[in-house]
PDB file of N, CA and C in Angstrom:
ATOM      1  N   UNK A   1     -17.114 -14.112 106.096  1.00  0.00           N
ATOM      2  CA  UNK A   1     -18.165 -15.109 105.954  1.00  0.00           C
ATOM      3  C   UNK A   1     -19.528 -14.428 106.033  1.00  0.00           C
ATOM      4  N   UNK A   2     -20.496 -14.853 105.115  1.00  0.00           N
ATOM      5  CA  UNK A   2     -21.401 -14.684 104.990  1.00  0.00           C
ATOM      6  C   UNK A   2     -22.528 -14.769 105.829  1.00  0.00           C
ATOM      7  N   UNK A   3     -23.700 -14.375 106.506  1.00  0.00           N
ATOM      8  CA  UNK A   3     -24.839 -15.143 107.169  1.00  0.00           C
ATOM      9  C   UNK A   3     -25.993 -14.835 107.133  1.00  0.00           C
ATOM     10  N   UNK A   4     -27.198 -15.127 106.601  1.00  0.00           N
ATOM     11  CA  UNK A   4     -28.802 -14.901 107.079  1.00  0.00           C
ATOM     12  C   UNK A   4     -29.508 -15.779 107.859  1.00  0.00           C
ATOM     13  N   UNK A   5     -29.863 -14.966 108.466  1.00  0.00           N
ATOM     14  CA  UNK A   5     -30.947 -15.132 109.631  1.00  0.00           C
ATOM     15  C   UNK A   5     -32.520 -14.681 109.504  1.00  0.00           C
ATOM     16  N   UNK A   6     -33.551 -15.549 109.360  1.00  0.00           N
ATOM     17  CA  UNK A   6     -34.061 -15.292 109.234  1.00  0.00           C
ATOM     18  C   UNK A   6     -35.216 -15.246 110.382  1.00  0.00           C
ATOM     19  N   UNK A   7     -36.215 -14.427 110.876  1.00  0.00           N
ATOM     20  CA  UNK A   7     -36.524 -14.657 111.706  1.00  0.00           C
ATOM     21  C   UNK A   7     -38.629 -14.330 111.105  1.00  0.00           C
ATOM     22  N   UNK A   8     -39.274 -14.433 112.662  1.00  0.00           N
ATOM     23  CA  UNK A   8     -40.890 -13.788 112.544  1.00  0.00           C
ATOM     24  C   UNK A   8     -41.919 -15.064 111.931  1.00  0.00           C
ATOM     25  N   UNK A   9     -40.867 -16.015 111.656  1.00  0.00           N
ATOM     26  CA  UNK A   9     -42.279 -16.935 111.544  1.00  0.00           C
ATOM     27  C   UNK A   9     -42.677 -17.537 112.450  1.00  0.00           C
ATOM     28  N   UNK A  10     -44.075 -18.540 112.301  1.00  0.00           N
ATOM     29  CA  UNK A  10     -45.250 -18.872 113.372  1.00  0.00           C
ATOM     30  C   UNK A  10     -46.157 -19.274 112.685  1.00  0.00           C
ATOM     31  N   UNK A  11     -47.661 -19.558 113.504  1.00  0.00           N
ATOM     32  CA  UNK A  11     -48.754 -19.816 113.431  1.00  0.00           C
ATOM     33  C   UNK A  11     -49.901 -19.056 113.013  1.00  0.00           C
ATOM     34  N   UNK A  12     -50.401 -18.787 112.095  1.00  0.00           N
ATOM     35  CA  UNK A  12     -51.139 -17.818 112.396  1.00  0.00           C
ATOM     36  C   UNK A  12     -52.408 -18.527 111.635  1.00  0.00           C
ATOM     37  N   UNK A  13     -54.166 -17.432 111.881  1.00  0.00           N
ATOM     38  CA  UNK A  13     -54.909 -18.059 111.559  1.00  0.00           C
ATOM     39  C   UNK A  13     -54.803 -17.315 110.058  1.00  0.00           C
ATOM     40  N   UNK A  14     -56.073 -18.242 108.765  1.00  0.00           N
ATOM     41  CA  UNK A  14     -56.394 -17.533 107.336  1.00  0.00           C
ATOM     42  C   UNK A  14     -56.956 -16.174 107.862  1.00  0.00           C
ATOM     43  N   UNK A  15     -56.415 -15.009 107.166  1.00  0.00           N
ATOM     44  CA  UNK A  15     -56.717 -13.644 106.897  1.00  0.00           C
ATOM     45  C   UNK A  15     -55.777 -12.942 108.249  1.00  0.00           C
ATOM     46  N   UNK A  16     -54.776 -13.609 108.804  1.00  0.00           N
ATOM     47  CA  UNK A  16     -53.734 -12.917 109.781  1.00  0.00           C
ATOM     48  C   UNK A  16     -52.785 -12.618 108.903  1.00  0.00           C
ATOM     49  N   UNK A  17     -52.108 -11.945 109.539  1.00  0.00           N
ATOM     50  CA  UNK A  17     -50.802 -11.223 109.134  1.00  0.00           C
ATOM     51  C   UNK A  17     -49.356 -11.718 109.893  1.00  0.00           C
ATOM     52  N   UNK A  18     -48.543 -11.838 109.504  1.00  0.00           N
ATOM     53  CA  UNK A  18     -46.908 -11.790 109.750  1.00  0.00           C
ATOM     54  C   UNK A  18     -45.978 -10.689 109.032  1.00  0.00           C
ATOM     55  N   UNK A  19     -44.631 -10.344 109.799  1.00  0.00           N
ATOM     56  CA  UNK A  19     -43.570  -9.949 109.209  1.00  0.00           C
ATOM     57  C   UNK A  19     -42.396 -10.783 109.398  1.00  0.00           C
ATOM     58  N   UNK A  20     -41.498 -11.165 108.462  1.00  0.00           N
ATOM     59  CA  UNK A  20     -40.739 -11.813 107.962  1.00  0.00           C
ATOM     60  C   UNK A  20     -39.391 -10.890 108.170  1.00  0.00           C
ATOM     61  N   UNK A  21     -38.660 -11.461 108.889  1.00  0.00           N
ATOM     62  CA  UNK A  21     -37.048 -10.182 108.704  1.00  0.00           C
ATOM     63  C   UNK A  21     -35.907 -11.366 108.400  1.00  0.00           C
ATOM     64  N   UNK A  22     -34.802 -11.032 108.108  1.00  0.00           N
ATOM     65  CA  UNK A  22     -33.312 -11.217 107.487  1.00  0.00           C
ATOM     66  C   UNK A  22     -32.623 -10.500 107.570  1.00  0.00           C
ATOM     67  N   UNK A  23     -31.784 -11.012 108.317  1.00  0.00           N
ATOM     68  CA  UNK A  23     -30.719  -9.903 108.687  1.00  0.00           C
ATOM     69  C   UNK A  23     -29.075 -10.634 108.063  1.00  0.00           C
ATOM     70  N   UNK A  24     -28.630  -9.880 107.390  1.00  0.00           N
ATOM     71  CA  UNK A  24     -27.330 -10.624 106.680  1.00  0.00           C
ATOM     72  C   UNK A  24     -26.130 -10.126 106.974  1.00  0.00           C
ATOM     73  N   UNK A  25     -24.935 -10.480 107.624  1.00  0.00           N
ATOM     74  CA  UNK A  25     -23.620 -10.413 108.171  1.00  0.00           C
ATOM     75  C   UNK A  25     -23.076 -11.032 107.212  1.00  0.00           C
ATOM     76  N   UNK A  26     -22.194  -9.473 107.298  1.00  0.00           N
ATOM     77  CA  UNK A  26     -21.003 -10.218 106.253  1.00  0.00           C
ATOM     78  C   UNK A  26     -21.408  -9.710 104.785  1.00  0.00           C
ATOM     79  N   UNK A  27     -20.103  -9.195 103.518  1.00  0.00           N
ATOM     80  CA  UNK A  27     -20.479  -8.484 102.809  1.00  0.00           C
ATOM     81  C   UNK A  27     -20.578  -7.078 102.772  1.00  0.00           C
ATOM     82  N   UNK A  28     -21.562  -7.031 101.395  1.00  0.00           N
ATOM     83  CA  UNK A  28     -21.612  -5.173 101.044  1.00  0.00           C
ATOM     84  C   UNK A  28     -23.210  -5.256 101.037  1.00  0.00           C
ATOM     85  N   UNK A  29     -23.929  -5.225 101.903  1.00  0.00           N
ATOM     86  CA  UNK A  29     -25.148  -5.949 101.568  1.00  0.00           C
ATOM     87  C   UNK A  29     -25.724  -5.149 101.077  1.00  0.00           C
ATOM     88  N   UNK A  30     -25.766  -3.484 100.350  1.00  0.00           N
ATOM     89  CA  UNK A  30     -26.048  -2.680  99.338  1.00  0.00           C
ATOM     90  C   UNK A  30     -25.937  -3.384  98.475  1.00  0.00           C
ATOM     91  N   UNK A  31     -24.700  -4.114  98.498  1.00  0.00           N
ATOM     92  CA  UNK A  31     -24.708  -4.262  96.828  1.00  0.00           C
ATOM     93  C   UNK A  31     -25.354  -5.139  96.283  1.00  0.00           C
ATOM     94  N   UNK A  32     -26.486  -5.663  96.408  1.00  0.00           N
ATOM     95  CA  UNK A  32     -27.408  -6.840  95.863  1.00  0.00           C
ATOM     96  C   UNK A  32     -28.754  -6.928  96.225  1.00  0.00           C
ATOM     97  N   UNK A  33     -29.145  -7.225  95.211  1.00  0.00           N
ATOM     98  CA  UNK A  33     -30.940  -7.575  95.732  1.00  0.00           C
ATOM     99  C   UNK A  33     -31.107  -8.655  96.384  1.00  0.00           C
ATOM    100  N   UNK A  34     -32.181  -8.373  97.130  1.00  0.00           N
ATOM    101  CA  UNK A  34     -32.696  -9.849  98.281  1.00  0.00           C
ATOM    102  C   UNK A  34     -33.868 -10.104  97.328  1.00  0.00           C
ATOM    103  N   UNK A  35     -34.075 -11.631  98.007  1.00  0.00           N
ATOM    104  CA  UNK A  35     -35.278 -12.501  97.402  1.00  0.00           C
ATOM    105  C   UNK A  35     -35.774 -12.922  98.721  1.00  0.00           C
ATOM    106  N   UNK A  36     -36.852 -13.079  98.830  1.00  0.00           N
ATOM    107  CA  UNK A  36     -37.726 -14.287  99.830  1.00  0.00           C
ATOM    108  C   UNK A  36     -38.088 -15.370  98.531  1.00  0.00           C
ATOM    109  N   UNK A  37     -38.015 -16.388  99.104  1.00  0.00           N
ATOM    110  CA  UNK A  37     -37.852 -17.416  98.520  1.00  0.00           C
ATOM    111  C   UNK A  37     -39.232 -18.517  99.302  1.00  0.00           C
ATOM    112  N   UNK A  38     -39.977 -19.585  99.204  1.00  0.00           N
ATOM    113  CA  UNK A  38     -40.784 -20.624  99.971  1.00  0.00           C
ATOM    114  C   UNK A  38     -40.466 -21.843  99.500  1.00  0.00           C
ATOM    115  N   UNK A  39     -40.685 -22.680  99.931  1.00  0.00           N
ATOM    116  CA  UNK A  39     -41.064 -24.220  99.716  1.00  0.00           C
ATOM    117  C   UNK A  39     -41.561 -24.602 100.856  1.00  0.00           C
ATOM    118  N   UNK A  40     -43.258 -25.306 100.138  1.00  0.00           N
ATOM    119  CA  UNK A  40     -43.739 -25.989 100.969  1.00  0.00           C
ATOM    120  C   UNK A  40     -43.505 -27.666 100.915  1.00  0.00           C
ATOM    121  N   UNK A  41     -43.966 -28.493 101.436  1.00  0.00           N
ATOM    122  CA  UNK A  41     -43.770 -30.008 101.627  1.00  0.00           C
ATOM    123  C   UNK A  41     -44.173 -30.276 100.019  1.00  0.00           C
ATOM    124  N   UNK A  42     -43.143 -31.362  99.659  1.00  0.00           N
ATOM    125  CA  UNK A  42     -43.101 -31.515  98.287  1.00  0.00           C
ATOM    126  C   UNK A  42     -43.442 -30.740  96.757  1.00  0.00           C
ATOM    127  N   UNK A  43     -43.447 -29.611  97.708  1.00  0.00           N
ATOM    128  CA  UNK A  43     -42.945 -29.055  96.171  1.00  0.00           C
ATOM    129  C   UNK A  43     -41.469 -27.882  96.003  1.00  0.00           C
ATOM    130  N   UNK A  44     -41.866 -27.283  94.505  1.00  0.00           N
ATOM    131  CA  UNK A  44     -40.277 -27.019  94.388  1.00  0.00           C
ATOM    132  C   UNK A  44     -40.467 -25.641  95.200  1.00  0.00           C
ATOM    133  N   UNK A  45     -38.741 -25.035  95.142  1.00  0.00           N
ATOM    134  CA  UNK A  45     -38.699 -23.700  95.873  1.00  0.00           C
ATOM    135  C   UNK A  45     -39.993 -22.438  94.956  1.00  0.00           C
ATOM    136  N   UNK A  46     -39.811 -21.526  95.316  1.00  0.00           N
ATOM    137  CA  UNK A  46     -40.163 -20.502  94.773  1.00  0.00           C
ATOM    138  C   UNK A  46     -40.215 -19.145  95.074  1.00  0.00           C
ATOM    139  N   UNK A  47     -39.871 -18.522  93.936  1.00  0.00           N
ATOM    140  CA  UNK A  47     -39.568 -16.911  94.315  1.00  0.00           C
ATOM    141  C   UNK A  47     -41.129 -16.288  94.733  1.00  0.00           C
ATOM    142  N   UNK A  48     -41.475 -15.611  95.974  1.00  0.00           N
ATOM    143  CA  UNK A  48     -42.197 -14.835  96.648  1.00  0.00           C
ATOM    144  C   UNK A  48     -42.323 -13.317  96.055  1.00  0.00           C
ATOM    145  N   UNK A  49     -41.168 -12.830  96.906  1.00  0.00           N
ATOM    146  CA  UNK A  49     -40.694 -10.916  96.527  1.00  0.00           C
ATOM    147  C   UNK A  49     -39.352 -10.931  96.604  1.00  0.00           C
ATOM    148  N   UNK A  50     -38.894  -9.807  95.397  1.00  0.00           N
ATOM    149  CA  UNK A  50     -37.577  -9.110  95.314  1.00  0.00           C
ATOM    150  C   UNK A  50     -37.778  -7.808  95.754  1.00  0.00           C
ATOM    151  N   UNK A  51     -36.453  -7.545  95.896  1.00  0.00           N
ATOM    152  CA  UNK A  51     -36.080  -5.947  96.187  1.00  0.00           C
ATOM    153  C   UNK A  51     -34.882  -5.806  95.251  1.00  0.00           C
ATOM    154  N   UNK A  52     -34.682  -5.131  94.592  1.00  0.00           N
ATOM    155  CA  UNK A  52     -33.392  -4.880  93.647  1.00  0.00           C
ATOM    156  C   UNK A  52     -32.662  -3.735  94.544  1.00  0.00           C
ATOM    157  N   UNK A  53     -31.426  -3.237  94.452  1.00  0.00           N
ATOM    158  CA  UNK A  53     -30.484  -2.588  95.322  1.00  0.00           C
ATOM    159  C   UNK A  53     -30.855  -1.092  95.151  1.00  0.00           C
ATOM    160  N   UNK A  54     -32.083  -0.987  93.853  1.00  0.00           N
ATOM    161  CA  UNK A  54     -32.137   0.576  93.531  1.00  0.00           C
ATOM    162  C   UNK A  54     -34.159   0.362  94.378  1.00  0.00           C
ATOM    163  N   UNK A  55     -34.222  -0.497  95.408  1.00  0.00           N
ATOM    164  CA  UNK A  55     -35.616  -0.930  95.830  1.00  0.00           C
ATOM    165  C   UNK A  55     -36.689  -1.226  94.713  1.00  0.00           C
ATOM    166  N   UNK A  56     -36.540  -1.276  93.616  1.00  0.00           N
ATOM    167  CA  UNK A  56     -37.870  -1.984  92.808  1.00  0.00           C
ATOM    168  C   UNK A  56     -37.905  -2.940  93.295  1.00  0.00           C
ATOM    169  N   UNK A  57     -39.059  -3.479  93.332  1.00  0.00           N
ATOM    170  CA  UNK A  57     -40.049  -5.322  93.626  1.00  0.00           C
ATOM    171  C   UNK A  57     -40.422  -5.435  93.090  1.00  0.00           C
ATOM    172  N   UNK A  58     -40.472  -6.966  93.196  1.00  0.00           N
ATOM    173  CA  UNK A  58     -41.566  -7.390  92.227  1.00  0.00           C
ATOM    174  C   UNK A  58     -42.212  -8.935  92.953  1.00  0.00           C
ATOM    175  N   UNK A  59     -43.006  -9.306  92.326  1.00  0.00           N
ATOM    176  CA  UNK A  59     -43.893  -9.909  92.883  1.00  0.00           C
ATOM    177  C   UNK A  59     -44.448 -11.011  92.295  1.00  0.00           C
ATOM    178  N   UNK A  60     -44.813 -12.524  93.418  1.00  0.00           N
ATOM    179  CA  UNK A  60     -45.151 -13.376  92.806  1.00  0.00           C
ATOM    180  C   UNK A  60     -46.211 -13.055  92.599  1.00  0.00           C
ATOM    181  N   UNK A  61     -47.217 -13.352  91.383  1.00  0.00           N
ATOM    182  CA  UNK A  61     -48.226 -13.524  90.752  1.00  0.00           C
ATOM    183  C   UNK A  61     -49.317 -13.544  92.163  1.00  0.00           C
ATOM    184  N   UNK A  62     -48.969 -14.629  93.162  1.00  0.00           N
ATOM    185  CA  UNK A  62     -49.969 -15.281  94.036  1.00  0.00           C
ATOM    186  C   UNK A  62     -50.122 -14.628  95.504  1.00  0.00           C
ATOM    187  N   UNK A  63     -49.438 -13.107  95.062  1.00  0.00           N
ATOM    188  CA  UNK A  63     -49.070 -12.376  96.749  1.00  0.00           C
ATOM    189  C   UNK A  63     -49.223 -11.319  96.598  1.00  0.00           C
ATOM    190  N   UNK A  64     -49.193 -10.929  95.360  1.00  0.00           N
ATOM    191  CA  UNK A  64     -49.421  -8.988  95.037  1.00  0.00           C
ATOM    192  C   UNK A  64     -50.631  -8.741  95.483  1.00  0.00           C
ATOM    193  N   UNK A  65     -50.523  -7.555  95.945  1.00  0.00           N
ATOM    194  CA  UNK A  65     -51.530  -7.005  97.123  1.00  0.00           C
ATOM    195  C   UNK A  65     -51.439  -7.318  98.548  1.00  0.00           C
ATOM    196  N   UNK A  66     -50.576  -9.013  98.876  1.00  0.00           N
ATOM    197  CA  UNK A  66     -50.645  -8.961 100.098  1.00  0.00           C
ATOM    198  C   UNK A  66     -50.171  -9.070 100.637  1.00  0.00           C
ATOM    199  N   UNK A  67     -48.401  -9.184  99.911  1.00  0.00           N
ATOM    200  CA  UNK A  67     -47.299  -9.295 100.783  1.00  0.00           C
ATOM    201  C   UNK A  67     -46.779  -7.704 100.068  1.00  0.00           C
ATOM    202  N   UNK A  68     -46.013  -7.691 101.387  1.00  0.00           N
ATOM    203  CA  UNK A  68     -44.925  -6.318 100.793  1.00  0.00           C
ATOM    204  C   UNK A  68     -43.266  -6.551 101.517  1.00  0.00           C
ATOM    205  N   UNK A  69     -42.446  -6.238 100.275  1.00  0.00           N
ATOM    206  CA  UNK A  69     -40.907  -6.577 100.977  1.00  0.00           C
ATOM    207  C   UNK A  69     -40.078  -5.304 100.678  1.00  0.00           C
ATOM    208  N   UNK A  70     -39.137  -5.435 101.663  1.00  0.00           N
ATOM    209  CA  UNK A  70     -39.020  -3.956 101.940  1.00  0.00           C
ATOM    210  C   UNK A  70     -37.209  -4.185 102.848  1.00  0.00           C
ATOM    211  N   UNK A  71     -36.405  -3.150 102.469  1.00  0.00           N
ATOM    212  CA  UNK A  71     -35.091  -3.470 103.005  1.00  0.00           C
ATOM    213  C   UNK A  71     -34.869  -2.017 103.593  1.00  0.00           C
ATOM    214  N   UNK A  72     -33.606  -2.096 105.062  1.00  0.00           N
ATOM    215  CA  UNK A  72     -32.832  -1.372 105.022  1.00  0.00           C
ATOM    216  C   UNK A  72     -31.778  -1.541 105.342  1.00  0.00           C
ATOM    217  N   UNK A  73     -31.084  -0.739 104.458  1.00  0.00           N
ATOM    218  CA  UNK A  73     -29.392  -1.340 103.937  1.00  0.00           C
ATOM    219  C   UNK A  73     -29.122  -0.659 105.775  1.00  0.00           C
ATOM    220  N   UNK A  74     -28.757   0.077 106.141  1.00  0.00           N
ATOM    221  CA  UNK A  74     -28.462   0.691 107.682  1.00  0.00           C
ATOM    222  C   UNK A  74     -28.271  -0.830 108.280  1.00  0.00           C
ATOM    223  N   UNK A  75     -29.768  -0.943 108.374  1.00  0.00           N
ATOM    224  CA  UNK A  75     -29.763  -2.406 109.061  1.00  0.00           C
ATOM    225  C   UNK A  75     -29.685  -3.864 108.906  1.00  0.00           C
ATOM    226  N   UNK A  76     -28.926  -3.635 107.668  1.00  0.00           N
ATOM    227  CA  UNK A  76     -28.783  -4.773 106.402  1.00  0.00           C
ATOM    228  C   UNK A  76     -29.791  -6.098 106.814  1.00  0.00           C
ATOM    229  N   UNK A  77     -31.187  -5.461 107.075  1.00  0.00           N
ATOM    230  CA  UNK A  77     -32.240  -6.430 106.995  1.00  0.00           C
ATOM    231  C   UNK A  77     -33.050  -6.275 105.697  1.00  0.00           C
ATOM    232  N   UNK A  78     -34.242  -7.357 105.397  1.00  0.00           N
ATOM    233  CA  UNK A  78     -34.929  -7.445 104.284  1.00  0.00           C
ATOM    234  C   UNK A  78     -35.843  -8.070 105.271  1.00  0.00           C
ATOM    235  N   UNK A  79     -37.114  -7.030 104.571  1.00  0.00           N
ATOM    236  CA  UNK A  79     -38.863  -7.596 105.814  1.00  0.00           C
ATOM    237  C   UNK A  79     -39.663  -8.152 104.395  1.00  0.00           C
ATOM    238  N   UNK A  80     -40.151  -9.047 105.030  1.00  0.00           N
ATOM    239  CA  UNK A  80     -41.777  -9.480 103.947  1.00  0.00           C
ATOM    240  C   UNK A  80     -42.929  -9.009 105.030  1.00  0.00           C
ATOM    241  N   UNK A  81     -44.088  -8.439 104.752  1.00  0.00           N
ATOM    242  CA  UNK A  81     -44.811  -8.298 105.487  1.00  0.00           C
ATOM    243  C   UNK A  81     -45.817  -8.846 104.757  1.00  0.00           C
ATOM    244  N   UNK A  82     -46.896  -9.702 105.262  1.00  0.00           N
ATOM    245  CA  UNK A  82     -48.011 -10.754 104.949  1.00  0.00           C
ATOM    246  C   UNK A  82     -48.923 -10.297 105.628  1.00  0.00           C
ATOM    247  N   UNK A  83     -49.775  -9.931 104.806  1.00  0.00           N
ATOM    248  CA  UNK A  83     -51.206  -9.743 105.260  1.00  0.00           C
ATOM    249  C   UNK A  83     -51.919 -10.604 104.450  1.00  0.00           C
ATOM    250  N   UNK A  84     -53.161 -10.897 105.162  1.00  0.00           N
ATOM    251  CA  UNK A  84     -54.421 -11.679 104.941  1.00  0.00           C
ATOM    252  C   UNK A  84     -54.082 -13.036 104.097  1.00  0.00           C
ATOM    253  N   UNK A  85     -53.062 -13.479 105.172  1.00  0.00           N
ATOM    254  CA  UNK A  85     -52.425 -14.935 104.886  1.00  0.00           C
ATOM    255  C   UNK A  85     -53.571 -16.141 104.904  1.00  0.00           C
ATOM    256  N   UNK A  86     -52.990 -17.142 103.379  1.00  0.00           N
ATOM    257  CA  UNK A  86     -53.805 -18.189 103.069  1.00  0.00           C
ATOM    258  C   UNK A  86     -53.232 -19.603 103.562  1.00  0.00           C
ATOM    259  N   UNK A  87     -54.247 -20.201 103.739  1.00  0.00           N
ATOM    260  CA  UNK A  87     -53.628 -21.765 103.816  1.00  0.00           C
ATOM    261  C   UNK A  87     -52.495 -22.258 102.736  1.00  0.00           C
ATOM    262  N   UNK A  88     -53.055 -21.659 101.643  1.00  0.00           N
ATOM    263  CA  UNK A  88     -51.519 -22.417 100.462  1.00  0.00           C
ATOM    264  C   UNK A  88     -50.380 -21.126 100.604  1.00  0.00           C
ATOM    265  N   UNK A  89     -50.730 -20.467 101.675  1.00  0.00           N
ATOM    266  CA  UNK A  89     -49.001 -19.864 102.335  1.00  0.00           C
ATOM    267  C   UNK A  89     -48.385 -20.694 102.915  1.00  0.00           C
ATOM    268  N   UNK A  90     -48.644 -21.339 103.783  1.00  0.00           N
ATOM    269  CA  UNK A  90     -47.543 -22.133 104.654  1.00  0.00           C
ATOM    270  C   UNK A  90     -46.460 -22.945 104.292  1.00  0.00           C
ATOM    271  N   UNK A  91     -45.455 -22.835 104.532  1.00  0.00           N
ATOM    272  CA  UNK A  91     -44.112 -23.043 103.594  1.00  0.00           C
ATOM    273  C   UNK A  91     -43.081 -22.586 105.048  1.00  0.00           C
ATOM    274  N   UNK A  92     -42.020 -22.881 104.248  1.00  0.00           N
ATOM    275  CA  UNK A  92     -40.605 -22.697 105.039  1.00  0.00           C
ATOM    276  C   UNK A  92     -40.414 -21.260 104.154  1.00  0.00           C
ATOM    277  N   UNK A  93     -40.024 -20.273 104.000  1.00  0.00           N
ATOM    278  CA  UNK A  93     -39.638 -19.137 103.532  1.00  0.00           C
ATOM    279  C   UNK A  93     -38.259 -19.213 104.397  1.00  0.00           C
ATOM    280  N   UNK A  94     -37.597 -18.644 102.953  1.00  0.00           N
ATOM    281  CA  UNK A  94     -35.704 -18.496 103.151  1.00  0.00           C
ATOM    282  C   UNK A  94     -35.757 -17.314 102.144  1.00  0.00           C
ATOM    283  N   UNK A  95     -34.632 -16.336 102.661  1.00  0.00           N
ATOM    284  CA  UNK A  95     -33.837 -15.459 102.000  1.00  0.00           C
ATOM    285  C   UNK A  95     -33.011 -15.474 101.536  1.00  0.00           C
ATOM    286  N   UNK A  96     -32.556 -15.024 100.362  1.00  0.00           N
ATOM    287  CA  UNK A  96     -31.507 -15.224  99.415  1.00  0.00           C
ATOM    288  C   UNK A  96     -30.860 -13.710  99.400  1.00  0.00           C
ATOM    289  N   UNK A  97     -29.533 -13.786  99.476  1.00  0.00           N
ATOM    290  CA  UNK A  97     -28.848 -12.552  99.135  1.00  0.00           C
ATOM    291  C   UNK A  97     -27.610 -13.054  98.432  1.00  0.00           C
ATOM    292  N   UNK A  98     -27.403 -12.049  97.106  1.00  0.00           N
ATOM    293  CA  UNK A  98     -26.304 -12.569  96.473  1.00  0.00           C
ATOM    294  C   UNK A  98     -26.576 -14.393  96.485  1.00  0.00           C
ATOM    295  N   UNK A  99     -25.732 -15.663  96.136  1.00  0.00           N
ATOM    296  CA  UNK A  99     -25.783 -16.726  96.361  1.00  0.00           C
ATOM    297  C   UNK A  99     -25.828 -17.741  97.303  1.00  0.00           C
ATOM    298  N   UNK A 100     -25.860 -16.451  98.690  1.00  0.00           N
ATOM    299  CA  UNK A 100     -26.184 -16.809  99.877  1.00  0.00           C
ATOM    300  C   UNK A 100     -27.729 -17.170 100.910  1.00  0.00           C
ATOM    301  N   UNK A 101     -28.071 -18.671 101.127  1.00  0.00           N
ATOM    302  CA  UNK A 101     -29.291 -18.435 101.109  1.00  0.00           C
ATOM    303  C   UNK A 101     -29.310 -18.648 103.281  1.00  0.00           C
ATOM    304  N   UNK A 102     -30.522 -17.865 103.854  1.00  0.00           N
ATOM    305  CA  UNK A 102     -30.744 -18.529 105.735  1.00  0.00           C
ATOM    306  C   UNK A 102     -31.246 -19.696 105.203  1.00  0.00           C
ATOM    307  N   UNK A 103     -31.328 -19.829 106.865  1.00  0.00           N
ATOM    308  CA  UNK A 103     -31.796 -21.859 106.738  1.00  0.00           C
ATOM    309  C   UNK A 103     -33.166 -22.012 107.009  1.00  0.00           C
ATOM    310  N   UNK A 104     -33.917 -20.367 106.711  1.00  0.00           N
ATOM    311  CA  UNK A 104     -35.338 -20.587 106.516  1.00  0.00           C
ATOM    312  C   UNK A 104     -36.327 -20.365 107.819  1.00  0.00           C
ATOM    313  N   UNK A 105     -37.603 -20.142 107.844  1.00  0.00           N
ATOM    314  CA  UNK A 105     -38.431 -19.791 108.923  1.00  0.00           C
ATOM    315  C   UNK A 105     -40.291 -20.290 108.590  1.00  0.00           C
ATOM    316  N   UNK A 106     -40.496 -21.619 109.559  1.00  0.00           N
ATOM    317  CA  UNK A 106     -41.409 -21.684 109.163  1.00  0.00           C
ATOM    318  C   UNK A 106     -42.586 -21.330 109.312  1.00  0.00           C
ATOM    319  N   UNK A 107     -43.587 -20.796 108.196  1.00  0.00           N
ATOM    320  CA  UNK A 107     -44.891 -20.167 108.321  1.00  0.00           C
ATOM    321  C   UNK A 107     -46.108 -21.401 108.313  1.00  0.00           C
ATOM    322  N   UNK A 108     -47.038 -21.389 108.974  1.00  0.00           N
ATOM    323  CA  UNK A 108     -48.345 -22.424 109.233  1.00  0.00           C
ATOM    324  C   UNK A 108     -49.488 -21.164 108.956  1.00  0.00           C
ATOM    325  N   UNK A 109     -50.400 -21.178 108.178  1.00  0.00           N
ATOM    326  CA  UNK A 109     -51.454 -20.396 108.375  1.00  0.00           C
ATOM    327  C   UNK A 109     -52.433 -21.812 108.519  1.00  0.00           C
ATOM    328  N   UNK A 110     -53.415 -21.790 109.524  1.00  0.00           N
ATOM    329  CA  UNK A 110     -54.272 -22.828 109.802  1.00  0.00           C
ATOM    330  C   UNK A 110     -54.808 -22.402 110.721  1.00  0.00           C
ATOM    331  N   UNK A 111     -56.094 -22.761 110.688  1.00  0.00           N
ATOM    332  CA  UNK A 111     -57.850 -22.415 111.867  1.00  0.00           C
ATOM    333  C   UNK A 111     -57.109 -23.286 112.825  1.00  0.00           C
TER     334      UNK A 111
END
């Protein structure tokens, strides 16, 4: 059986920083790329950052430059690291591995 866990979210103020971890049990967790994934209150999900299994990323349009995601297979975790976080960050962020998704971690950036 499969599991992610996602952990590191919170409160933080506009222009703070967070790191985001996932840790996944269960599996070959080499063998697949991770996603961070968000949804905030009424709207749809959306892809954040990938890591592909050979580490390329890539990046939503609305985060390059200020998030960075980053895995190690050893520790079959996957980090987002957020710097100079905005108000239209705050969302539930979930990780996806293979078709397996955690049950998410929620981020607030707010004064």
């Amino acid at each position: 059986q499969v599991t992610l866990v996602e952990s590191g979210g919170g409160v933080v103020q506009p222009g703070g920083s967070l790191t985001l971890s996932c840790v996944v049990s269960g599996g070959i967790f080499s063998a697949y790329a991770m996603g961070w994934y968000r949804q905030a209150p009424g709207k749809q999900r959306e892809l954040v950052a990938e890591i592909g299994r050979d580490f390329r990323t890539n990046y939503a349009d609305s985060v390059k430059g200020r998030f960075t995601v980053s895995r190690n297979n050893a520790r079959r975790t996957v980090y987002l690291q957020m710097n100079s976080l905005r108000s239209e960050d705050t969302a539930v962020y979930l990780c996806k591995w293979s078709a397996q998704w955690g049950q998410g971690t929620q981020v607030t950036v707010s004064s």
